[in-house]
Protein backbone atom coordinates (compact mmCIF):
# COMPACT_ATOMS: atom_id res chain seq x y z
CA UNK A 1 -195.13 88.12 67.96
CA UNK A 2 -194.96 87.39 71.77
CA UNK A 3 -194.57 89.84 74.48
CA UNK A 4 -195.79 87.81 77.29
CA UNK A 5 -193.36 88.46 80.46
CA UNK A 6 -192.50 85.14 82.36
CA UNK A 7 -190.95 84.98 85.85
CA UNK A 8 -188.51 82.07 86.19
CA UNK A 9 -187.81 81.37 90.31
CA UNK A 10 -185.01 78.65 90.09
CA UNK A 11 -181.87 78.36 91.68
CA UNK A 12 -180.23 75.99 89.42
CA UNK A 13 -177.85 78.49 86.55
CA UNK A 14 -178.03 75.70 83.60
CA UNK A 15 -182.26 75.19 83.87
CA UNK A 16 -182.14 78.89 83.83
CA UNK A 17 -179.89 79.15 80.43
CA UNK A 18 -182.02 76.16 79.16
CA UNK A 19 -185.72 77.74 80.05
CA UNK A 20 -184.45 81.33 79.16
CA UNK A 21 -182.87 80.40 75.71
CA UNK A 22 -185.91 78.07 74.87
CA UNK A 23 -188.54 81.17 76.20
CA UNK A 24 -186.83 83.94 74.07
CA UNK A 25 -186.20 82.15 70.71
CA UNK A 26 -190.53 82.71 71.23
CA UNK A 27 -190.01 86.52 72.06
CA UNK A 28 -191.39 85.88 75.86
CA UNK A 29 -189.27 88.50 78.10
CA UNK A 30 -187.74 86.42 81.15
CA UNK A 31 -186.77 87.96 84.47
CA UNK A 32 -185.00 84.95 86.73
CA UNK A 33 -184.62 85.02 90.53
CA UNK A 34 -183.16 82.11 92.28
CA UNK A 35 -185.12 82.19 95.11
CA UNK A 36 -189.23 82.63 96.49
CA UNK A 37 -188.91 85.49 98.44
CA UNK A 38 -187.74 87.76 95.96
CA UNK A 39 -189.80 85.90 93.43
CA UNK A 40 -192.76 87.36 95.42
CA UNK A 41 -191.33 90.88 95.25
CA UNK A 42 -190.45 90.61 91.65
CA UNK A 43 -194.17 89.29 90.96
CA UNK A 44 -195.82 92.05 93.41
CA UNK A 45 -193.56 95.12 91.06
CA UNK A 46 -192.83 92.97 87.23
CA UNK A 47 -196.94 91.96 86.92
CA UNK A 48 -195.08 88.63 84.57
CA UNK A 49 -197.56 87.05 82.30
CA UNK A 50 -197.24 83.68 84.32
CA UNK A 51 -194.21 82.36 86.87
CA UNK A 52 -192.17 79.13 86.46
CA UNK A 53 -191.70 78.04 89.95
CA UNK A 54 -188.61 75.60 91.19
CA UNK A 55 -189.88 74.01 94.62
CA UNK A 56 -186.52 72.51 96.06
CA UNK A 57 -185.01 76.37 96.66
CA UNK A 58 -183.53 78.44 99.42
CA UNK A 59 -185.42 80.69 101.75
CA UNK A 60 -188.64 79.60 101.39
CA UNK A 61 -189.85 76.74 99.04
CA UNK A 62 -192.02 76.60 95.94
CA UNK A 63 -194.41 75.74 98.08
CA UNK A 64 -194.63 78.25 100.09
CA UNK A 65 -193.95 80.80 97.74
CA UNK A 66 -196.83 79.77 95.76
CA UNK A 67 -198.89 80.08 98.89
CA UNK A 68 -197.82 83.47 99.61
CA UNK A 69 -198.12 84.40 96.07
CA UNK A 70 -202.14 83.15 95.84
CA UNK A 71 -202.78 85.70 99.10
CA UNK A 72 -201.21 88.24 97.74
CA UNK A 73 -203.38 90.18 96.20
CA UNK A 74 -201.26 92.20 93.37
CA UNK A 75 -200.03 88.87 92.52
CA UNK A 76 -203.03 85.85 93.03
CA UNK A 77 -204.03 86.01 89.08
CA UNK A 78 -200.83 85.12 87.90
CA UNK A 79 -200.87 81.85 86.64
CA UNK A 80 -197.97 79.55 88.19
CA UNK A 81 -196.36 76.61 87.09
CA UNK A 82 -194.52 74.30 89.18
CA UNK A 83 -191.19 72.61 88.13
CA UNK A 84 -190.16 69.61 90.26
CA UNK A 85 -187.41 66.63 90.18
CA UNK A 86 -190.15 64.70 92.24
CA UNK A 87 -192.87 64.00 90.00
CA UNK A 88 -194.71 61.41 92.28
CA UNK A 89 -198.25 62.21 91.72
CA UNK A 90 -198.35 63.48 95.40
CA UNK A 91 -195.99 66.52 94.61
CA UNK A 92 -198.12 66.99 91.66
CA UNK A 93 -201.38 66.85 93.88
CA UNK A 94 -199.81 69.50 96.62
CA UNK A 95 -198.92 71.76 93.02
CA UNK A 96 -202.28 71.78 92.09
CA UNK A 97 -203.54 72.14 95.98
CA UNK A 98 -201.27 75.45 96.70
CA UNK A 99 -202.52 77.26 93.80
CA UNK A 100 -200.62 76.00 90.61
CA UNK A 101 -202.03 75.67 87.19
CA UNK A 102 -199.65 73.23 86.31
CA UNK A 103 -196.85 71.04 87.02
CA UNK A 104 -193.53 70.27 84.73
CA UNK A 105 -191.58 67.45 86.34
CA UNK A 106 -187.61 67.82 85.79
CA UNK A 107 -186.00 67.19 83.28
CA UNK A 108 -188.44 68.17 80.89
CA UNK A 109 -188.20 69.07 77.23
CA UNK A 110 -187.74 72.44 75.80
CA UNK A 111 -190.73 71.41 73.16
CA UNK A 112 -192.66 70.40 76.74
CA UNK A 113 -191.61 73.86 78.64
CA UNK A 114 -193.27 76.19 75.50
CA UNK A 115 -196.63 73.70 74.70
CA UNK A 116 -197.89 74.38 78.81
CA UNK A 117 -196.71 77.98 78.96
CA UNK A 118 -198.70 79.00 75.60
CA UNK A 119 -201.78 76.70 76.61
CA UNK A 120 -202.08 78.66 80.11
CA UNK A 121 -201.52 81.92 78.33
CA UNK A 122 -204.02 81.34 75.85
CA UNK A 123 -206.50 80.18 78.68
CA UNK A 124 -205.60 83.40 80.44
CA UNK A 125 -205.52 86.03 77.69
């Protein structure tokens, strides 16, 4: 039984029915935000297990937000992954450069989604 806590940051409401469907049918708990600045409050107050992080967003990036997220002190341990429509291997390089653990490029499969968020977990637990 799962009770790992995910934070999904996307601003896109059918990837969020997709990743939140796929992530409970495995008992993970999934608090969604559409956007990185409340994604950093959410992180900072929730403590989620890992965060799935949209970059193309409003307000402030995936980017960025991962950035802030890393300096932030109640939040730098939380493993993120990135989830990007541009999947050229220099998107995946600035991922891994701004603090990511991993990168999902869009669209991605369900099967895809649940094999890197219990491989981080396990590597974090």
């Amino acid at each position: 039984m799962n009770n790992n806590k995910i934070l999904l940051v996307e601003d896109e409401p059918d990837i969020i029915r997709l990743v939140k469907f796929t992530l409970e049918q495995r008992n993970f708990e999934v608090v969604a935000t559409s956007n990185g600045l409340a994604a950093i409050e959410i992180a900072s107050t929730e403590k989620p297990d890992l965060i799935l992080l949209d970059v193309m967003m409003p307000v402030i990036n995936g980017y960025e937000t991962c950035v802030r997220l890393k300096k932030n002190e109640k939040t730098k341990s939380i493993p993120v992954i990135i989830l990007s429509a541009k999947a050229q291997k220099k998107e995946v390089d600035r991922a891994l450069r701004v603090g990511a653990a991993d990168f999902i490029a869009k669209p991605f499969s369900p099967r895809e989604l649940r094999e890197k968020i219990e491989k981080i977990l396990s590597i974090k637990n």
